[in-house]
N, C-alpha and C. Protein backbone atom coordinates (compact mmCIF):
# COMPACT_ATOMS: atom_id res chain seq x y z
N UNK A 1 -77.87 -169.32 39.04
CA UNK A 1 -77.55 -170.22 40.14
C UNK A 1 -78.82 -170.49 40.94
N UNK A 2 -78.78 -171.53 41.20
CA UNK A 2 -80.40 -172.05 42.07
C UNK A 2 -80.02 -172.28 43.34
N UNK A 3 -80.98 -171.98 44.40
CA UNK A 3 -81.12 -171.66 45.70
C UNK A 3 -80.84 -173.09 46.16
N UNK A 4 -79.90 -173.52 46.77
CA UNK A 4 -79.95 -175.23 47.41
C UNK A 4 -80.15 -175.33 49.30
N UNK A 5 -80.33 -173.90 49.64
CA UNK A 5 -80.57 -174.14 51.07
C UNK A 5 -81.71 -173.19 51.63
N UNK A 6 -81.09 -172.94 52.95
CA UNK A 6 -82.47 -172.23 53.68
C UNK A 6 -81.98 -171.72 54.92
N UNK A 7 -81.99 -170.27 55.35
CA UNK A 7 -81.44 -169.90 56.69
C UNK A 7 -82.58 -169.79 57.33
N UNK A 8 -82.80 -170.57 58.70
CA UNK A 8 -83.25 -170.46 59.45
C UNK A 8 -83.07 -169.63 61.13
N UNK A 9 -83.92 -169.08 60.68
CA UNK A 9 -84.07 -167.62 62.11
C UNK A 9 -83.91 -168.37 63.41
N UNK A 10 -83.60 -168.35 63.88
CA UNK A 10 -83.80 -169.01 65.54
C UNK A 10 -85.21 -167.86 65.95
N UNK A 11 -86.27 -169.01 66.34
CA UNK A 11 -87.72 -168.14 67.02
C UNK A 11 -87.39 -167.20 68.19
N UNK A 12 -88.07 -166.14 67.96
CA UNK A 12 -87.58 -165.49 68.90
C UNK A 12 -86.75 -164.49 69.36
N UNK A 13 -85.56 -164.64 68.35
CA UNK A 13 -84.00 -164.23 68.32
C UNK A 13 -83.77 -163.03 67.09
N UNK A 14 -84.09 -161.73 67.48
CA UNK A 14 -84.03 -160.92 66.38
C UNK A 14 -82.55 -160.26 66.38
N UNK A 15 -81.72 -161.33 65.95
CA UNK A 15 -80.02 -161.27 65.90
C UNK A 15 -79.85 -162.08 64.66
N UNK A 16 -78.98 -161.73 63.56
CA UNK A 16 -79.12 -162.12 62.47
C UNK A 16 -77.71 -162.98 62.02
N UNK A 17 -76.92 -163.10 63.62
CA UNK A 17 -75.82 -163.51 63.66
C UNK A 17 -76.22 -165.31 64.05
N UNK A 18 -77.59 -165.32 64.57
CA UNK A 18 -77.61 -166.38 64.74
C UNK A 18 -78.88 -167.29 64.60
N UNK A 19 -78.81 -168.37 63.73
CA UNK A 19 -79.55 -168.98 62.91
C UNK A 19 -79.11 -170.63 62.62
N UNK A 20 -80.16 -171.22 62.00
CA UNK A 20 -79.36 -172.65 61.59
C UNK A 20 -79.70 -172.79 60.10
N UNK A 21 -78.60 -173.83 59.44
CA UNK A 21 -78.42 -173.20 57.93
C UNK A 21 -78.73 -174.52 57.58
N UNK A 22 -79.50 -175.23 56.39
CA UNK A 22 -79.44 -176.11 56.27
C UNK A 22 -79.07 -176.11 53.62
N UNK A 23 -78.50 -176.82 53.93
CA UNK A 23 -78.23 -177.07 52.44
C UNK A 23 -77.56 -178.34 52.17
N UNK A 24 -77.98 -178.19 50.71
CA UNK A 24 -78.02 -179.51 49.91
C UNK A 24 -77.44 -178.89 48.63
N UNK A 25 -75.88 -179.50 48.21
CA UNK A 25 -75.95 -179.21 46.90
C UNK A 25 -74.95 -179.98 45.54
N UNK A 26 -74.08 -179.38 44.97
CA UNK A 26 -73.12 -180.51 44.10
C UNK A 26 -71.75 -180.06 44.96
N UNK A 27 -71.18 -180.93 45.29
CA UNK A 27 -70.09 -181.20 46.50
C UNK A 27 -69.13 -180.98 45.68
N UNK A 28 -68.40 -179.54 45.98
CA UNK A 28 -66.75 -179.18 45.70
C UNK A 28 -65.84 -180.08 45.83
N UNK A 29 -65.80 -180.93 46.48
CA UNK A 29 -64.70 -181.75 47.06
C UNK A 29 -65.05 -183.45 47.09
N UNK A 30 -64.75 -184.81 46.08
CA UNK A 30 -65.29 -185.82 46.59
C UNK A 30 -65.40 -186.61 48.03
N UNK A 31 -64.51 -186.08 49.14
CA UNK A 31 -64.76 -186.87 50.00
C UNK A 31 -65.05 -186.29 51.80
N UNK A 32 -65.46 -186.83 52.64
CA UNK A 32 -66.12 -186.07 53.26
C UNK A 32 -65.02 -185.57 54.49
N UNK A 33 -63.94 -186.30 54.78
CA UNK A 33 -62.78 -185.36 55.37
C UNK A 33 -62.54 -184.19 54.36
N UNK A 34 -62.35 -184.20 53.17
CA UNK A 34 -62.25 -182.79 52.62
C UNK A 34 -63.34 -181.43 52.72
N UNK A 35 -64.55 -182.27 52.32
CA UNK A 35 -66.12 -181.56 53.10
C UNK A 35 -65.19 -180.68 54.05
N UNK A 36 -65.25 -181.72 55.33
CA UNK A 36 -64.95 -180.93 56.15
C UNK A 36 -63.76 -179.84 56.32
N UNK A 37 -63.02 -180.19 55.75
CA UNK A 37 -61.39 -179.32 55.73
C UNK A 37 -61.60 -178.10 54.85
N UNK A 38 -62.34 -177.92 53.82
CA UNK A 38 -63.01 -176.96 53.39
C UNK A 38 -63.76 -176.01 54.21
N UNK A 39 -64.48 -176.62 54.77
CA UNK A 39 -65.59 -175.82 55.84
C UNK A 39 -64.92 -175.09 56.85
N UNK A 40 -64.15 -175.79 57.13
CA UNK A 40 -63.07 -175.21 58.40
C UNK A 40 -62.00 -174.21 58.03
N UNK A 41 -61.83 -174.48 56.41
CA UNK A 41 -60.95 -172.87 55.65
C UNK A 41 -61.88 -172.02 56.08
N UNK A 42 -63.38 -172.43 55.24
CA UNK A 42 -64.17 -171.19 55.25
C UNK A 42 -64.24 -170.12 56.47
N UNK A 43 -64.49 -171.26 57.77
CA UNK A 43 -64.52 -170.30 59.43
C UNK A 43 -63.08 -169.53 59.27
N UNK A 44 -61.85 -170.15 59.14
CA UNK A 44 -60.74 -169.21 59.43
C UNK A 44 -60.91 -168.49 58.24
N UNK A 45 -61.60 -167.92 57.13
CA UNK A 45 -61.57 -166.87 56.40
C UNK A 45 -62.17 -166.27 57.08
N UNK A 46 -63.41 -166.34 57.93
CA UNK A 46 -64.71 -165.40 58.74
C UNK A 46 -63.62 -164.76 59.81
N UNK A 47 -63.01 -165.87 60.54
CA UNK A 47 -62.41 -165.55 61.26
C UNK A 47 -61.51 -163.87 61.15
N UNK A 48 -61.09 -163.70 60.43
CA UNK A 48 -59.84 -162.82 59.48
C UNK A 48 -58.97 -162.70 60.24
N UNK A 49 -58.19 -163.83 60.45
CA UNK A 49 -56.84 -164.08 61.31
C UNK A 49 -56.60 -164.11 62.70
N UNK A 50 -57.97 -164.22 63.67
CA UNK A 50 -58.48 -164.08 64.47
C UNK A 50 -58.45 -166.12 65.20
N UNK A 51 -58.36 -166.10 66.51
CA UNK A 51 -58.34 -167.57 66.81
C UNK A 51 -59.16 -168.32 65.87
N UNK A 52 -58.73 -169.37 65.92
CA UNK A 52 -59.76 -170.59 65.73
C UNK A 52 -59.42 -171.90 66.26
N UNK A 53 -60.80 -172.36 67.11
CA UNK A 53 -60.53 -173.72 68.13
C UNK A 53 -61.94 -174.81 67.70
N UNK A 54 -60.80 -175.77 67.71
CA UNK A 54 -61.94 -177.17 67.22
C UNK A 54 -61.92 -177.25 69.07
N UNK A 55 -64.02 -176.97 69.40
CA UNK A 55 -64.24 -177.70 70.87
C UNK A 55 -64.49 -179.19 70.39
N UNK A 56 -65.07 -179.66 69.56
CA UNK A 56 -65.07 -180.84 69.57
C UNK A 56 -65.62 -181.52 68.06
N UNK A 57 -65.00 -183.06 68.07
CA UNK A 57 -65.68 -183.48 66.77
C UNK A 57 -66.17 -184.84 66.76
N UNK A 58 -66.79 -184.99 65.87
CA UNK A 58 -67.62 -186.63 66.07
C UNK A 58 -68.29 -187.06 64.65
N UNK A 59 -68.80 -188.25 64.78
CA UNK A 59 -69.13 -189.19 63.62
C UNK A 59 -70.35 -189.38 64.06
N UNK A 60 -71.24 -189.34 63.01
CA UNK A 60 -72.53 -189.71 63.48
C UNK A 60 -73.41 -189.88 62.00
N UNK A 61 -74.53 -190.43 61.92
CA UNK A 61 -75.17 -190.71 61.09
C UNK A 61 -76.29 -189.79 60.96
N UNK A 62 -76.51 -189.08 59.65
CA UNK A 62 -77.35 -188.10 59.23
C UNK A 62 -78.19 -188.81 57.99
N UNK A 63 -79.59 -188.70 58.54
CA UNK A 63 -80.56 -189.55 57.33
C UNK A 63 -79.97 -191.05 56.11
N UNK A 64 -79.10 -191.73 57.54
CA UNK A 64 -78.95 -192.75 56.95
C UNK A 64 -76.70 -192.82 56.09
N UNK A 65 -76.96 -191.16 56.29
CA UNK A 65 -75.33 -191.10 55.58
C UNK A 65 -74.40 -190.95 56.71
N UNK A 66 -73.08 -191.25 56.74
CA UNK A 66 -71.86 -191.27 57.05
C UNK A 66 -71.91 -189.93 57.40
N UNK A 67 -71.76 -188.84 58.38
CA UNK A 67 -71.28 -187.62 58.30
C UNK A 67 -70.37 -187.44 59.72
N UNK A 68 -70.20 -186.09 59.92
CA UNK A 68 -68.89 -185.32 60.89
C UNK A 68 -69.28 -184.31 61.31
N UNK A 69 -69.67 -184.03 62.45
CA UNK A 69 -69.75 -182.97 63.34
C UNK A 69 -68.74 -182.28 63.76
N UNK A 70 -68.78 -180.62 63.54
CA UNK A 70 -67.76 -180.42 64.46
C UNK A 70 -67.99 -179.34 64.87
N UNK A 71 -67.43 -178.82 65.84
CA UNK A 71 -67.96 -177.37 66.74
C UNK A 71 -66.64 -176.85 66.53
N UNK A 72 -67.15 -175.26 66.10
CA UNK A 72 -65.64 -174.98 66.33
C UNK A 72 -66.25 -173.04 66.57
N UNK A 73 -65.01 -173.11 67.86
CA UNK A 73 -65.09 -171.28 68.20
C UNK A 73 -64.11 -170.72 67.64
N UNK A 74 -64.80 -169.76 66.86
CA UNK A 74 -63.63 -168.71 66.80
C UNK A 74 -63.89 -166.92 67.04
N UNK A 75 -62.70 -166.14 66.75
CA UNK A 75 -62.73 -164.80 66.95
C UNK A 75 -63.03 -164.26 65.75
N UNK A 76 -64.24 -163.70 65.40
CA UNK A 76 -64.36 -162.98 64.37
C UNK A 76 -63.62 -161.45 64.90
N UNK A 77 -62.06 -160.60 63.80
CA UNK A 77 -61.30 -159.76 64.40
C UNK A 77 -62.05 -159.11 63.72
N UNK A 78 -62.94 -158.66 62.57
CA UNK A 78 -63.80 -157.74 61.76
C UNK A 78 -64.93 -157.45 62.74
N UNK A 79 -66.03 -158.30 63.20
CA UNK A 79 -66.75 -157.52 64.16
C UNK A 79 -66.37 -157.82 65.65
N UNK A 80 -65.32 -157.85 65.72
CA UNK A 80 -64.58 -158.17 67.50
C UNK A 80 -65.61 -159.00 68.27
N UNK A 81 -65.78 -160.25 67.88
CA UNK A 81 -66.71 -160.91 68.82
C UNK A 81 -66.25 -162.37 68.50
N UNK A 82 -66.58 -163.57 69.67
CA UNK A 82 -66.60 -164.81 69.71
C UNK A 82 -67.96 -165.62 68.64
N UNK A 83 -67.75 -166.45 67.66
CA UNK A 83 -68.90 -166.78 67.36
C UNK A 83 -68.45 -168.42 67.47
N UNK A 84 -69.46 -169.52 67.60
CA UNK A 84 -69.36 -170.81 67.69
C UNK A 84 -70.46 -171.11 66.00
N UNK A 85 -69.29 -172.31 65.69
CA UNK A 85 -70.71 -172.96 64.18
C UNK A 85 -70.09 -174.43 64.68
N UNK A 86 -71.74 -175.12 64.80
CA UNK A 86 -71.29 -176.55 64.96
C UNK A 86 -72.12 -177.01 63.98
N UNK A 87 -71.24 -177.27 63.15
CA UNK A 87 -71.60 -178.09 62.09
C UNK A 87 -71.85 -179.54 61.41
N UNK A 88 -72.44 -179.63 60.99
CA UNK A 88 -72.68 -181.25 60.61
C UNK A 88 -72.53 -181.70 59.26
N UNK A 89 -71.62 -182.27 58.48
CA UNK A 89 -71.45 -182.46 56.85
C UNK A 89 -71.69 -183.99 56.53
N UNK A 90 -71.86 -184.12 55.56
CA UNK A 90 -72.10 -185.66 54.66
C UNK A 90 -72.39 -185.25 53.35
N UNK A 91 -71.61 -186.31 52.85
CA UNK A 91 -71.66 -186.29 51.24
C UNK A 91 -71.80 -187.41 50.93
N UNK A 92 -72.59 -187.73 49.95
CA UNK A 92 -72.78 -189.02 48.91
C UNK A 92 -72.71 -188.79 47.57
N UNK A 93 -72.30 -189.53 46.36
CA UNK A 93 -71.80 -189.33 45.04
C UNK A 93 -71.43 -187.59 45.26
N UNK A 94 -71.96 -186.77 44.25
CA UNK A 94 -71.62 -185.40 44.05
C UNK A 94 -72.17 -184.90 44.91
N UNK A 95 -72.85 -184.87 46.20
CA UNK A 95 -73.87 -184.31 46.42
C UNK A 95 -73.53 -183.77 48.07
N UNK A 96 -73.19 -182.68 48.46
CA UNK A 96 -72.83 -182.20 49.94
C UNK A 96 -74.35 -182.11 50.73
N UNK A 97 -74.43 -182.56 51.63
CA UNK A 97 -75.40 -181.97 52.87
C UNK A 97 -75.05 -181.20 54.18
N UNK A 98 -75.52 -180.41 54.50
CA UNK A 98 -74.67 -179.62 55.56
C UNK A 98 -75.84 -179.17 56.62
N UNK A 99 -75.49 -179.05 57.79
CA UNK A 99 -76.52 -178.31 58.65
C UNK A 99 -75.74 -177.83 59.58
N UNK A 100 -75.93 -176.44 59.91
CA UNK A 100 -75.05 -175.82 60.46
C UNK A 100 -76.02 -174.76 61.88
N UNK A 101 -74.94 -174.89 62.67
CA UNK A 101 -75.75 -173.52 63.81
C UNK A 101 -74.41 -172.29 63.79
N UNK A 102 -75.32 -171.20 63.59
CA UNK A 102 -74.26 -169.88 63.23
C UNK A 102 -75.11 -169.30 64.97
N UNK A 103 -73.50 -168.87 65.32
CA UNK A 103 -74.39 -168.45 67.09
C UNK A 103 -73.22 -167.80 67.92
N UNK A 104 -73.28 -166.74 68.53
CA UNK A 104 -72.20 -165.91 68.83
C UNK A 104 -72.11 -166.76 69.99
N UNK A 105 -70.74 -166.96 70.70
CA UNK A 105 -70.16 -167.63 71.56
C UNK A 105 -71.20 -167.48 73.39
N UNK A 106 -71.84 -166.35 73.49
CA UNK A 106 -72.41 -166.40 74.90
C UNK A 106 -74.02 -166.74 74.61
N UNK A 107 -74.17 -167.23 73.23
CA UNK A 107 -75.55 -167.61 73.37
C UNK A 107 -76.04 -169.11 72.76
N UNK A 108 -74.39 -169.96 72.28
CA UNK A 108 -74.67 -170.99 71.93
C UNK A 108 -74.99 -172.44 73.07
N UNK A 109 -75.35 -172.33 73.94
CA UNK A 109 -75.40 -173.06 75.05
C UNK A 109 -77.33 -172.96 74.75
N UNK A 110 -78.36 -172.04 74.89
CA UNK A 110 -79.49 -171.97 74.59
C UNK A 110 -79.50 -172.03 73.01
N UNK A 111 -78.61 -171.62 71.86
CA UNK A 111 -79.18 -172.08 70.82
C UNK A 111 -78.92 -173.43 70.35
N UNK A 112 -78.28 -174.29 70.89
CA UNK A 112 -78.06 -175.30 70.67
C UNK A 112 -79.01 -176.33 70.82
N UNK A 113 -79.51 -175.87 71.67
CA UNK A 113 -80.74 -176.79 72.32
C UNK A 113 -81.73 -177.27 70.89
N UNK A 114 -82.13 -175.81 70.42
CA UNK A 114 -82.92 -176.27 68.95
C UNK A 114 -82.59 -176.70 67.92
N UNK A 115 -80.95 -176.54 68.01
CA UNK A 115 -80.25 -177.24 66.75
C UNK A 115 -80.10 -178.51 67.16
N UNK A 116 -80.03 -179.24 68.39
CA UNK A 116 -80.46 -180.22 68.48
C UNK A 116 -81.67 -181.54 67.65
N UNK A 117 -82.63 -180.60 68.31
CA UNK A 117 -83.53 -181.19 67.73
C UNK A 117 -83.92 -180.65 66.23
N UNK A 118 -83.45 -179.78 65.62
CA UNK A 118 -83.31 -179.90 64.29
C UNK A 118 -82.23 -181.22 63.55
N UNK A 119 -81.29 -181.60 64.03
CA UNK A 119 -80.68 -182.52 63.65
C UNK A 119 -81.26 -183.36 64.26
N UNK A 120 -82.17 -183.66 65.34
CA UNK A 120 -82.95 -184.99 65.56
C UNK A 120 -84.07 -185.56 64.44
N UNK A 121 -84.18 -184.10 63.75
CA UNK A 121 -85.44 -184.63 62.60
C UNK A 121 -84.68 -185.46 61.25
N UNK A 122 -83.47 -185.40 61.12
CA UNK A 122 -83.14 -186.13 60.26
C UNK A 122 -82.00 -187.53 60.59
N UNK A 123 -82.20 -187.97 61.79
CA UNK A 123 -81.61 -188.82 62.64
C UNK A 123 -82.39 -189.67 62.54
N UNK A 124 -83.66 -189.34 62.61
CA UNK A 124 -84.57 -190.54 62.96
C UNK A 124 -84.99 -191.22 62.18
């Protein structure tokens, strides 16, 4: 199996809970509401039966493609803590793109800031 992404450390941040994920690869699912409905199993598996809340979602354009943002908090009940992933998906033919911020709930307000402008580099 070949490597299609890259976890990125947040500078600074020697917490391994929180990082931004970026990948590229052959898309499980053809269409990009499913993308997403997939992704959102995946959190309520992390979750392990523990809340899960969509804060918010949106449409926006990623390097030219159609994609879907969405933030969503939940309760991880395995290590008893709040974590937030706001995620960003798009797919074209077979092909998923994803960029994600993994960030425990009292520190995604400052890590967001850089996932910002990590998704500004492929906006523009």
């Amino acid at each position: 199996m070949q490597d299609h992404g890259r976890i990125i450390p947040l500078a600074g941040v020697a917490d391994p809970d929180r990082y931004v994920e970026a990948y590229a690869g052959f898309a499980i699912v053809p269409t990009l509401a499913q993308l997403v409905a997939t992704r959102l199993e995946l959190i309520r598996d992390q979750a392990h039966g523990g809340p899960v809340q969509i804060r918010s979602r949106s449409s926006l354009t990623l390097s030219g493609l159609k994609a879907q943002r969405v933030v969503v908090r939940y309760y991880d009940r395995k290590h008893r803590r709040w974590m937030v992933e706001d995620l960003i998906e798009a797919v074209r033919n077979d092909v998923e793109y994803s960029v994600v911020l993994h960030s425990k709930d009292g520190s995604y307000k400052q890590d967001r800031i850089v996932f910002e402008r990590v998704v500004a580099s492929f906006t523009r």
